[in-house]
N, C-alpha and C. Protein backbone atom coordinates (compact mmCIF):
# COMPACT_ATOMS: atom_id res chain seq x y z
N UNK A 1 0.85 -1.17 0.00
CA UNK A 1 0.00 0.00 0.00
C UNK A 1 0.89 1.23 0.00
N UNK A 2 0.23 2.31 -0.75
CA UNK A 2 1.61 3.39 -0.67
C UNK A 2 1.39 4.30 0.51
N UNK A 3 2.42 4.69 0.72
CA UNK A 3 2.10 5.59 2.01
C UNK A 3 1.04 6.60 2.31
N UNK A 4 1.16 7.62 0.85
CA UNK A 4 0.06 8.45 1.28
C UNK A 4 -1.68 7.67 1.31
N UNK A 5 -1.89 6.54 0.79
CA UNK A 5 -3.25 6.09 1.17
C UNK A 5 -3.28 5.27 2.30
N UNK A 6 -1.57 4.93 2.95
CA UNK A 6 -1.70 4.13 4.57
C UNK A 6 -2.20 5.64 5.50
N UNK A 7 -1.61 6.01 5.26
CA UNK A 7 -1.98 7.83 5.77
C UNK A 7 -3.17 8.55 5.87
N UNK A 8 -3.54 7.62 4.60
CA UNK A 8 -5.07 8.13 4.81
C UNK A 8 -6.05 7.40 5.77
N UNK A 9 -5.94 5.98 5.30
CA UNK A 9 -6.54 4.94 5.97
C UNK A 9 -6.39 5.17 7.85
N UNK A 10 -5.00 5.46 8.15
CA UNK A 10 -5.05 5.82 9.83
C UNK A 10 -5.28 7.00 10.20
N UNK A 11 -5.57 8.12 8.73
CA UNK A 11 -6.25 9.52 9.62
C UNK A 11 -8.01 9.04 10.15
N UNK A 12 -8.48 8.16 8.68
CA UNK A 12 -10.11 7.97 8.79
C UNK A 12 -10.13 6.86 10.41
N UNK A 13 -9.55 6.13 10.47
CA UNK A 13 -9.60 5.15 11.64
C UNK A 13 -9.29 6.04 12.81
N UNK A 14 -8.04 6.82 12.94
CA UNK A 14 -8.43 7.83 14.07
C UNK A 14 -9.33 8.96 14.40
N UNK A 15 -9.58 9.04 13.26
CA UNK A 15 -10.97 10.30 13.26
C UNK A 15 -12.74 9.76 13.70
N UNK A 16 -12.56 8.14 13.02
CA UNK A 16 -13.80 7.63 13.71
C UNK A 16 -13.49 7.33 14.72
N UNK A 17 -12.77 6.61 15.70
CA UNK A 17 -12.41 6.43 17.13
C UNK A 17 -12.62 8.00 18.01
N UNK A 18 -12.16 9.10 17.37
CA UNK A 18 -12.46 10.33 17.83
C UNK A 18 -14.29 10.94 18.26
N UNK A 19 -14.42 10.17 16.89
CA UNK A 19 -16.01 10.38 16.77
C UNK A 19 -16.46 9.30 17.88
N UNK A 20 -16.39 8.64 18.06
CA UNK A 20 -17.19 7.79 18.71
C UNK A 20 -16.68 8.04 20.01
N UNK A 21 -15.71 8.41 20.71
CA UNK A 21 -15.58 8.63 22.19
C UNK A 21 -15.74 10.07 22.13
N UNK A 22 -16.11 11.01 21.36
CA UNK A 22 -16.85 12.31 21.75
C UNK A 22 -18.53 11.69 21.90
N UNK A 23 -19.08 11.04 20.86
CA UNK A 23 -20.69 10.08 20.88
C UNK A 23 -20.48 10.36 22.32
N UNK A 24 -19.92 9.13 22.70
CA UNK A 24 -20.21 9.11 24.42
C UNK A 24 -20.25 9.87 25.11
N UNK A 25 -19.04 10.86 24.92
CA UNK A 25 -18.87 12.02 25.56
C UNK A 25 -20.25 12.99 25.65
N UNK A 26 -20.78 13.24 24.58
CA UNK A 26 -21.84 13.29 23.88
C UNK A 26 -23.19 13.04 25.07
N UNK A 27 -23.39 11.96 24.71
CA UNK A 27 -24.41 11.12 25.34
C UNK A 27 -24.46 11.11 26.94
N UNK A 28 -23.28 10.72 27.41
CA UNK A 28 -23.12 10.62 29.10
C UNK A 28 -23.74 12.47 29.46
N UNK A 29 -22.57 13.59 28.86
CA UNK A 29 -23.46 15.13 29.03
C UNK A 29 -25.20 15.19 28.82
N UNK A 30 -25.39 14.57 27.37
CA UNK A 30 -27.08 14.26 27.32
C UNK A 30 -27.87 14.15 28.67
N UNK A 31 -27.55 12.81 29.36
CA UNK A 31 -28.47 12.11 29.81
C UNK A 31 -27.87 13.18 31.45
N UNK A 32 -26.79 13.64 31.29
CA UNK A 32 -26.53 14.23 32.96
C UNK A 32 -27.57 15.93 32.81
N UNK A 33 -27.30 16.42 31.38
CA UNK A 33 -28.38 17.59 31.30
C UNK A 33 -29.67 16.89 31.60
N UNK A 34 -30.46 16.03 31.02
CA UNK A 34 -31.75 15.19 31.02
C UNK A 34 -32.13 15.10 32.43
N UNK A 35 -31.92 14.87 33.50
CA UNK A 35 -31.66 14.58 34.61
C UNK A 35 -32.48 16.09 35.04
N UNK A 36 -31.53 16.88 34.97
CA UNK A 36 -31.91 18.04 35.51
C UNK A 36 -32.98 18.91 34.89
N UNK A 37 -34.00 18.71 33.58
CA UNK A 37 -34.81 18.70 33.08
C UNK A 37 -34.60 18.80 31.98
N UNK A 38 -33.39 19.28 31.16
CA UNK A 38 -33.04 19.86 29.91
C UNK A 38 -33.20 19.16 29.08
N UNK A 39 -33.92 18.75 27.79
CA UNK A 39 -33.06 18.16 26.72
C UNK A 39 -32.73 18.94 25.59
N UNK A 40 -31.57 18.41 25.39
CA UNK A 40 -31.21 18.70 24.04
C UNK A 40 -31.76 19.00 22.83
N UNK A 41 -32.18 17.86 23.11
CA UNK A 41 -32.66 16.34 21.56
C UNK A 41 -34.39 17.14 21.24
N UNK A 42 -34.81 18.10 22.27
CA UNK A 42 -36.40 17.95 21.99
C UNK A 42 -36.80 18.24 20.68
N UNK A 43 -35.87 19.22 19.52
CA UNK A 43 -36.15 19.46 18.22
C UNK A 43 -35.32 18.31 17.32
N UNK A 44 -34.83 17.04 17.84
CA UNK A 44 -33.89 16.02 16.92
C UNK A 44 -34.98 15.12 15.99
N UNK A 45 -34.45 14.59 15.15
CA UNK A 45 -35.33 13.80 14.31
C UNK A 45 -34.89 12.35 14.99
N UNK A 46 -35.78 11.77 14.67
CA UNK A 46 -35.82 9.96 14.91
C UNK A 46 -34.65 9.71 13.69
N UNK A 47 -34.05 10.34 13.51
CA UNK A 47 -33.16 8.92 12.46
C UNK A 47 -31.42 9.16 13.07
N UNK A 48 -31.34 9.62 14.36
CA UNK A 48 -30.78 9.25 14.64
C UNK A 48 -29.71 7.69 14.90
N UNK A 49 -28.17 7.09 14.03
CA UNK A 49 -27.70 6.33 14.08
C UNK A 49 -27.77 5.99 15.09
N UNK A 50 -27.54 6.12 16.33
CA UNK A 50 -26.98 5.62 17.90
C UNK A 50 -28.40 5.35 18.52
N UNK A 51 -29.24 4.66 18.75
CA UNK A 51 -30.68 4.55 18.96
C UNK A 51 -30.37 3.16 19.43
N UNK A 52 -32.24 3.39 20.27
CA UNK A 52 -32.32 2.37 21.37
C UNK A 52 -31.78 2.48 22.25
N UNK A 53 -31.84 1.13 23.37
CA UNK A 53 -31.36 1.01 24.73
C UNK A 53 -30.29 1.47 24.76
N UNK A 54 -29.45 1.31 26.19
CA UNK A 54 -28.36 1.61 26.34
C UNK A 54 -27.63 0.68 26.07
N UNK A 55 -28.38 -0.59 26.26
CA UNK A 55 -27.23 -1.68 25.64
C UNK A 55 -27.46 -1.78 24.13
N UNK A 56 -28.03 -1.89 23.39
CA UNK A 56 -27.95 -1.76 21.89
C UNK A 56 -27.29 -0.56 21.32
N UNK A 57 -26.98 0.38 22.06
CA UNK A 57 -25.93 1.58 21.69
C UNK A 57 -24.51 1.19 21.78
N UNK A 58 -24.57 0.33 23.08
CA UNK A 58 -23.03 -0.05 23.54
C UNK A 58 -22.86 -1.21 22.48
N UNK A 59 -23.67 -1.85 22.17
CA UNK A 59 -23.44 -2.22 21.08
C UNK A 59 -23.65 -2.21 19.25
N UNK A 60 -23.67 -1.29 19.22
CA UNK A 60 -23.59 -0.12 18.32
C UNK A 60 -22.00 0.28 18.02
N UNK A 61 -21.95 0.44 19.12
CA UNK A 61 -20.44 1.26 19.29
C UNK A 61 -19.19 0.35 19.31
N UNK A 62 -19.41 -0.99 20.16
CA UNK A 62 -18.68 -1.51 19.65
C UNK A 62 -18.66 -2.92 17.84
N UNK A 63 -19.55 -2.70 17.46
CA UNK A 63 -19.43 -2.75 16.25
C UNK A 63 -18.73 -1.56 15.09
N UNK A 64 -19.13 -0.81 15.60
CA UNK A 64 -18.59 0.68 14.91
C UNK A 64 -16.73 0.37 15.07
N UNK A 65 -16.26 -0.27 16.42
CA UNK A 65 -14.60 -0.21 17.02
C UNK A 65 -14.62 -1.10 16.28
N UNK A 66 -14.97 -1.95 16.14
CA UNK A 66 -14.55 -3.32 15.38
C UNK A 66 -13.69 -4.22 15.84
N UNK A 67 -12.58 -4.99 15.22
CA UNK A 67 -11.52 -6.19 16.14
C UNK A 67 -10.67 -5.50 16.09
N UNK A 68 -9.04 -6.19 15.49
CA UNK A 68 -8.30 -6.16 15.50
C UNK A 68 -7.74 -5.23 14.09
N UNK A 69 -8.75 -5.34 13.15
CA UNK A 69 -8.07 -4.64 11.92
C UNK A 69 -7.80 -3.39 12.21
N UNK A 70 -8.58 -2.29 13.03
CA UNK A 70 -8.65 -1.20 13.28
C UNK A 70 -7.47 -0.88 14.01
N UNK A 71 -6.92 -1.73 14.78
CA UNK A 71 -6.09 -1.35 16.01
C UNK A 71 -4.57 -1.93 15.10
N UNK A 72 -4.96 -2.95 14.33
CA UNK A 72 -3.65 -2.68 13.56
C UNK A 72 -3.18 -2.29 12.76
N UNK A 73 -4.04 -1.24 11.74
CA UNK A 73 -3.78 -0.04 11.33
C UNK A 73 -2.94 0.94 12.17
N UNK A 74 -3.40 1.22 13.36
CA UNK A 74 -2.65 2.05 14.61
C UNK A 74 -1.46 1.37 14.87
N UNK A 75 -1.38 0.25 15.34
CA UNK A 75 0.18 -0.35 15.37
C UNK A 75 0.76 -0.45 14.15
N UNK A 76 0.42 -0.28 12.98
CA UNK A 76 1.51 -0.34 11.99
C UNK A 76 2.14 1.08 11.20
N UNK A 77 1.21 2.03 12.04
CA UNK A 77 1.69 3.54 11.92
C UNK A 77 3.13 3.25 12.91
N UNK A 78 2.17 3.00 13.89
CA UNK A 78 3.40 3.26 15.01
C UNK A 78 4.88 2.67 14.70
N UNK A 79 4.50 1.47 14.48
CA UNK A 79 5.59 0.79 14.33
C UNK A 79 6.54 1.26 13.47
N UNK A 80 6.14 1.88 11.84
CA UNK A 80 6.78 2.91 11.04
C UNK A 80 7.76 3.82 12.06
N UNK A 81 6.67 4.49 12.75
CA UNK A 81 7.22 5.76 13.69
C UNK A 81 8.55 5.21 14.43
N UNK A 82 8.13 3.88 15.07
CA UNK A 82 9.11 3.53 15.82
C UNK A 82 9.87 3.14 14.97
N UNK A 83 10.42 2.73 14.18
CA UNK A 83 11.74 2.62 13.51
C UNK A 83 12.30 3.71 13.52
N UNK A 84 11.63 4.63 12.49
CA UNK A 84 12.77 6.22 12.24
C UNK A 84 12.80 6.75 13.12
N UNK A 85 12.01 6.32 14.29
CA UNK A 85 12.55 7.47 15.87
C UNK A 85 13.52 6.74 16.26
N UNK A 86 13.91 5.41 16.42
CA UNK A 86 15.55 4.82 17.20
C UNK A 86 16.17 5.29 15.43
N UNK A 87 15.88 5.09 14.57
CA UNK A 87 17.22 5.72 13.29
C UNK A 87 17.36 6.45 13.67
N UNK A 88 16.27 7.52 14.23
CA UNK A 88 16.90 8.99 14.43
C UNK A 88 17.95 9.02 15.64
N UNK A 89 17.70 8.22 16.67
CA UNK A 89 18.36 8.49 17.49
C UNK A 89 17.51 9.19 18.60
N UNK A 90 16.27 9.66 18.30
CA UNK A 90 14.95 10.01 18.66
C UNK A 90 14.67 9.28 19.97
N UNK A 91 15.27 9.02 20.99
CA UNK A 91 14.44 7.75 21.72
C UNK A 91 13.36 8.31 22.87
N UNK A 92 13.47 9.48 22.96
CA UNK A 92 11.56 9.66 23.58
C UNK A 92 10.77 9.53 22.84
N UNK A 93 10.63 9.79 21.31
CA UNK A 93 9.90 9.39 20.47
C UNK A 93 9.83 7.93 20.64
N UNK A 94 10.53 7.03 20.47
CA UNK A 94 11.11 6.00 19.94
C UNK A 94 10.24 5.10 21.13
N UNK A 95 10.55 5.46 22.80
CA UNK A 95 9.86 5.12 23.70
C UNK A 95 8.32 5.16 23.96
N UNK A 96 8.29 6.35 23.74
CA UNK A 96 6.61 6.51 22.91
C UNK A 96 5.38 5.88 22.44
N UNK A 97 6.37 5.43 21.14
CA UNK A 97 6.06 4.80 19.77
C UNK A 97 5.16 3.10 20.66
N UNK A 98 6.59 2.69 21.20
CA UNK A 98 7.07 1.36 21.33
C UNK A 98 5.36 0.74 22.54
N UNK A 99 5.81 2.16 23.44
CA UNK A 99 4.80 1.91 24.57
C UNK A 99 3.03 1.94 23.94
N UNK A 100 3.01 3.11 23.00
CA UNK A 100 1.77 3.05 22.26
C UNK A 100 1.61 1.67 21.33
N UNK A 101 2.22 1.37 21.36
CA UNK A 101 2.08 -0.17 20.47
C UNK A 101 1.45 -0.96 21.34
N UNK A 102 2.16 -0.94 22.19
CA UNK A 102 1.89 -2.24 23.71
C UNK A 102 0.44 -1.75 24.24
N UNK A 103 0.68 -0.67 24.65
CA UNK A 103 -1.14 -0.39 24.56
C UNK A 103 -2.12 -0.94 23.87
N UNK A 104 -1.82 -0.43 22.37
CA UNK A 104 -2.83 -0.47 21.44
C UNK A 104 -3.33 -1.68 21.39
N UNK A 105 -2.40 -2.90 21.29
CA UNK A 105 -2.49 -4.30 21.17
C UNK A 105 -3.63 -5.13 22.29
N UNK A 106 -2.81 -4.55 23.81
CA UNK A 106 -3.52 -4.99 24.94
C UNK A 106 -5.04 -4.32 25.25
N UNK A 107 -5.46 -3.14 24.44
CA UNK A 107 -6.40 -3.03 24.47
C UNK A 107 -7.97 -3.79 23.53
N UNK A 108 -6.96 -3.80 22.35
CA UNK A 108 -7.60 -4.47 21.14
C UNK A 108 -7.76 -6.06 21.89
N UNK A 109 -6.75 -6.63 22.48
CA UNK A 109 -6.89 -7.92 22.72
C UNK A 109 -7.99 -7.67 23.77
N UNK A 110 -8.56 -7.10 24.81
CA UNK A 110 -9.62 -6.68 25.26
C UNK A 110 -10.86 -7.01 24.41
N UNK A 111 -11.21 -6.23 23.10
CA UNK A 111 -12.24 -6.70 22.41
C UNK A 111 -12.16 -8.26 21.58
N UNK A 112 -10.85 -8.83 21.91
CA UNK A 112 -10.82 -10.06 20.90
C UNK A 112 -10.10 -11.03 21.61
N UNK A 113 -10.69 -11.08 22.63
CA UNK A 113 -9.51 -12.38 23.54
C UNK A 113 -8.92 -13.63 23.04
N UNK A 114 -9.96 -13.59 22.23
CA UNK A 114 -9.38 -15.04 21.14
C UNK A 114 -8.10 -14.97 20.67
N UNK A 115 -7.71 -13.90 20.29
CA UNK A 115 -6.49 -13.63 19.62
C UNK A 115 -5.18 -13.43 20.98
N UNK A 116 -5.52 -13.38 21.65
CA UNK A 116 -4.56 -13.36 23.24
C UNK A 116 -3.54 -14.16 22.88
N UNK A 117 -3.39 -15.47 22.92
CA UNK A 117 -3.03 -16.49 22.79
C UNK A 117 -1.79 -16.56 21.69
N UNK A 118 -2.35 -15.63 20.83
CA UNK A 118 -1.42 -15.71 19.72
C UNK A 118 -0.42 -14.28 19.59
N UNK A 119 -0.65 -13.38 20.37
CA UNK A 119 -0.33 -12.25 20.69
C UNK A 119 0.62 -11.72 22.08
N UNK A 120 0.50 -12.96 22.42
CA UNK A 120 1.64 -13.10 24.15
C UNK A 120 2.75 -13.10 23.98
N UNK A 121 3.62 -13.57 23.05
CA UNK A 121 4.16 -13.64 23.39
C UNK A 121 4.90 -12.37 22.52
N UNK A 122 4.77 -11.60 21.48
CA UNK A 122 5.02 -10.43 21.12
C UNK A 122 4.96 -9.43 22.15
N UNK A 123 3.66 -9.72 23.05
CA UNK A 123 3.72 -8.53 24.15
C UNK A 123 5.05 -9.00 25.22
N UNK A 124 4.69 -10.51 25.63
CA UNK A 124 6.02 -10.66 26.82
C UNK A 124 7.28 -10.70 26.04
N UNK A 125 7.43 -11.19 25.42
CA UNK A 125 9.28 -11.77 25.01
C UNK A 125 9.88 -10.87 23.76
N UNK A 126 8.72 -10.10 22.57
CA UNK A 126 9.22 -9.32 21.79
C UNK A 126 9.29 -7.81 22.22
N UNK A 127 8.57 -6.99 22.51
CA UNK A 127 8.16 -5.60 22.65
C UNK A 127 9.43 -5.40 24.00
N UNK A 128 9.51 -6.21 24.90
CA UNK A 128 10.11 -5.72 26.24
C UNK A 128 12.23 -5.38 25.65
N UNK A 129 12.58 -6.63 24.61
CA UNK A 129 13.94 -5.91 24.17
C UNK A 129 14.34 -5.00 23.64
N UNK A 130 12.54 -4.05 22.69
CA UNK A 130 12.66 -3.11 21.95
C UNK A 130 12.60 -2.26 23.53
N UNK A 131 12.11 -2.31 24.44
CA UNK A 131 12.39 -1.21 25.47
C UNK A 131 13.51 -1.27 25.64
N UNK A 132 13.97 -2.77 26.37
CA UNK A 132 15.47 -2.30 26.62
C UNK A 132 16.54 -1.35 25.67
N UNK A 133 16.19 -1.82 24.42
CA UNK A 133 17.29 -0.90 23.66
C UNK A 133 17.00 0.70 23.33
N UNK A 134 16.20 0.93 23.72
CA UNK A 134 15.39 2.22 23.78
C UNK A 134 16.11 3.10 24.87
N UNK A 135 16.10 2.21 25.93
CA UNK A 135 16.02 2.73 27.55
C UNK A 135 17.67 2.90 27.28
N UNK A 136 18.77 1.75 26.81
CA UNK A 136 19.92 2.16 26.74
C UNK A 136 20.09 3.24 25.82
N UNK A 137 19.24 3.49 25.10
CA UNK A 137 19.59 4.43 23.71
C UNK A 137 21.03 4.18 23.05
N UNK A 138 21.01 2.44 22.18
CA UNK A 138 21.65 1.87 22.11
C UNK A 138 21.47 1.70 20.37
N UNK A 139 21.76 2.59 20.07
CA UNK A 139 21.84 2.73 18.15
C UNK A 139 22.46 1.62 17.30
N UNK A 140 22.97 0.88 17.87
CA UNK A 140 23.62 -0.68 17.18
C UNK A 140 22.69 -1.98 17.38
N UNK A 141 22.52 -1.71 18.23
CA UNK A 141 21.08 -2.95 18.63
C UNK A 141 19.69 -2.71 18.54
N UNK A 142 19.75 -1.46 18.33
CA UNK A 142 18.35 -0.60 17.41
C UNK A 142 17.79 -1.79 16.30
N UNK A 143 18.32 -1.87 15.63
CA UNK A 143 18.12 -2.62 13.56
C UNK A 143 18.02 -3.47 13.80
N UNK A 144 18.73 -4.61 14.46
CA UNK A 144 18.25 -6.18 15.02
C UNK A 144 17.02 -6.02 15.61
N UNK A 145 16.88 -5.41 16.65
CA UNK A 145 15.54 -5.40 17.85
C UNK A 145 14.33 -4.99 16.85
N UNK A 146 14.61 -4.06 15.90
CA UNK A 146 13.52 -3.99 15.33
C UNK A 146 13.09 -5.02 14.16
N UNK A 147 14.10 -5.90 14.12
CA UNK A 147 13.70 -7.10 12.53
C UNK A 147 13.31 -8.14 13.10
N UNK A 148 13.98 -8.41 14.82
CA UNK A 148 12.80 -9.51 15.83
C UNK A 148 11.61 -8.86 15.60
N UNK A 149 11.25 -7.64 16.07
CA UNK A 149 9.97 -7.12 16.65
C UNK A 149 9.30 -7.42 15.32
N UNK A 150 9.69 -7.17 13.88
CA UNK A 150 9.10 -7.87 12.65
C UNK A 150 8.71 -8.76 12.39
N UNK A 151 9.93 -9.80 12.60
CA UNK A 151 9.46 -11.12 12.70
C UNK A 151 8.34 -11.48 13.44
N UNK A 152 8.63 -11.06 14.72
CA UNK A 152 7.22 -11.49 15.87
C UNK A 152 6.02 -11.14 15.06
N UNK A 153 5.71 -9.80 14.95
CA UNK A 153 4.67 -9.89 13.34
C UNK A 153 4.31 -10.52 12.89
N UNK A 154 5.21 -11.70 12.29
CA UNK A 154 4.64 -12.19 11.43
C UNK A 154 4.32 -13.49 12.31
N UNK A 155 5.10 -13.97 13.32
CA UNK A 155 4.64 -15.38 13.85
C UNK A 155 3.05 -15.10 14.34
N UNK A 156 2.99 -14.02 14.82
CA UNK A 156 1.64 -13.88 15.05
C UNK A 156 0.29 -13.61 14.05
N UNK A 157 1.02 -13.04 12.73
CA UNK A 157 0.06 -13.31 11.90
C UNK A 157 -0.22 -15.01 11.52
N UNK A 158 1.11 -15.58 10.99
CA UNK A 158 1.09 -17.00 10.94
C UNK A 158 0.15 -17.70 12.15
N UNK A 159 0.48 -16.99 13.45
CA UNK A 159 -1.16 -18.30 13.94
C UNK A 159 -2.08 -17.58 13.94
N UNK A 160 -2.52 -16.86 13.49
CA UNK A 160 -3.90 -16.13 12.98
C UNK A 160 -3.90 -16.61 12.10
N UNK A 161 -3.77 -17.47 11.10
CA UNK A 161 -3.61 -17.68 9.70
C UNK A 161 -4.44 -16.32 8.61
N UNK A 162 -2.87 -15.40 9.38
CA UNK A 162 -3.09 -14.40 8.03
C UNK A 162 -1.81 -13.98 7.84
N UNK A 163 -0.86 -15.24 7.36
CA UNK A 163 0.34 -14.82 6.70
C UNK A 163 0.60 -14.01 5.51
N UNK A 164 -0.11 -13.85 4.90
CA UNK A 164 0.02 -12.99 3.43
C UNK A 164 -0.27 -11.48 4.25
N UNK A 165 -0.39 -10.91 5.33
CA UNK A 165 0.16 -10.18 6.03
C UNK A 165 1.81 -9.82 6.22
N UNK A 166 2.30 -9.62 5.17
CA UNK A 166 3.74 -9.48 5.32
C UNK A 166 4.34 -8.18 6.04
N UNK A 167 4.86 -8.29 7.33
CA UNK A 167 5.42 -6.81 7.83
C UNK A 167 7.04 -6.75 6.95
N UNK A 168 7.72 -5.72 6.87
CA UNK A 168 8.86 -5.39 6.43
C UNK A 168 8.47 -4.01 6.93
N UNK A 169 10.51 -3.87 7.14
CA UNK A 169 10.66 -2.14 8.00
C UNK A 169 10.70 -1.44 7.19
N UNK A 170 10.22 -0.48 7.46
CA UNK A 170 9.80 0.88 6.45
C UNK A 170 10.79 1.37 5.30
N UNK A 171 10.29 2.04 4.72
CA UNK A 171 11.29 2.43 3.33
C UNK A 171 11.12 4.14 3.74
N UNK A 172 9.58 4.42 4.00
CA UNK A 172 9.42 5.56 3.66
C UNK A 172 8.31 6.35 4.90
N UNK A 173 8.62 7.53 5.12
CA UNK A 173 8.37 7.72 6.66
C UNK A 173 7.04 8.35 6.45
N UNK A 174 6.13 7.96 7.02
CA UNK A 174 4.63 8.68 6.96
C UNK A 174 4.16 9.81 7.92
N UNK A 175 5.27 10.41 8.47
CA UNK A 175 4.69 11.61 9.23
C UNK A 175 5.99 12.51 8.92
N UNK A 176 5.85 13.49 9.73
CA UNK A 176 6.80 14.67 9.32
C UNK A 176 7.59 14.50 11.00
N UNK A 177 7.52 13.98 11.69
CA UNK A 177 8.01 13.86 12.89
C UNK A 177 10.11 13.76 12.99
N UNK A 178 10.45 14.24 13.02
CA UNK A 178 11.97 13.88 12.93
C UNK A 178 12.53 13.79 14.21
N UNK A 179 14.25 13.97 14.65
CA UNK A 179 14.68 13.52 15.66
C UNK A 179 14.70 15.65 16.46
N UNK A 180 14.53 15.39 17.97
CA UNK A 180 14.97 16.71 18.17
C UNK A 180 15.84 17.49 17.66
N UNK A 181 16.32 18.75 17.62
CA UNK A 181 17.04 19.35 17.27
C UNK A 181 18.33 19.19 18.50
């Protein structure tokens, strides 16, 4: 995929995630004005998307988040990021990057526990040497740590059986982010 349409693809995926935790944001203010007599909504039309109970909204919403594809769009920005931030030499970036990955994953595995299993051991045994070499800000063991952290990629696509998922480290940098001055 070329960069500027990966670019695009993780502005629209972060912009709906935006949208949908303002929704709530949204909704929780609704129902706390409602309370106190106010509504909002009294001139809204019925065709409101987000409708019904509160549980058919919550699930609404998480159909809207979806599994894992969404969240690994976000880790494969990052992961970009995190390369050219240890090239750069960048390593608060670089630390950043690494930790937003580990997030992103452990949250996603939240909506998809199924996939846990196949995802452990990238979180325990791969992600923790990319800290260490981070934490040393260790520019020689940078390029290895990051072609494990690749590989792991892919073992974990392989037991997902979605190997034609091929990761390889970046060629070409998708943000404007560089190393401090």
């Amino acid at each position: 995929m070329d960069p500027s349409r990966l670019i695009s693809w993780v502005s629209l995926a972060l912009a709906m995630t935006a949208f949908v935790l303002a929704l709530a944001a949204w909704e929780a203010g609704k129902r706390a004005s409602m309370s106190s007599g106010f509504d909002p909504d009294a001139n809204s039309s019925d065709t409101e998307w987000l409708s019904g109970t509160t549980g058919k909204r919550f699930q609404e919403v998480e159909r809207q988040l979806r599994g894992l594809d969404v969240a690994m769009m976000e880790i494969g920005y990052r992961f970009s990021e995190l390369y050219f931030a240890g090239s750069d030499r960048n390593w608060e970036y670089a630390k950043y990057q690494v930790d937003k990955i580990d997030t992103a994953l452990r949250l996603a595995l939240v909506r998809r526990p199924k996939r846990a299993a196949s995802a452990e051991p990238f979180l325990n045994e791969d992600i923790p040497p990319v800290k260490e070499v981070i934490e040393r800000r260790d520019a020689e063991a940078f390029l290895p740590v990051m072609d494990r952290l690749r590989t792991a990629c892919m073992k974990c696509h392989v037991a997902e059986q979605v190997p034609y998922f091929t990761v390889e480290l970046p060629e070409n940098r998708l943000s404007t982010i560089r190393s401090a001055p």
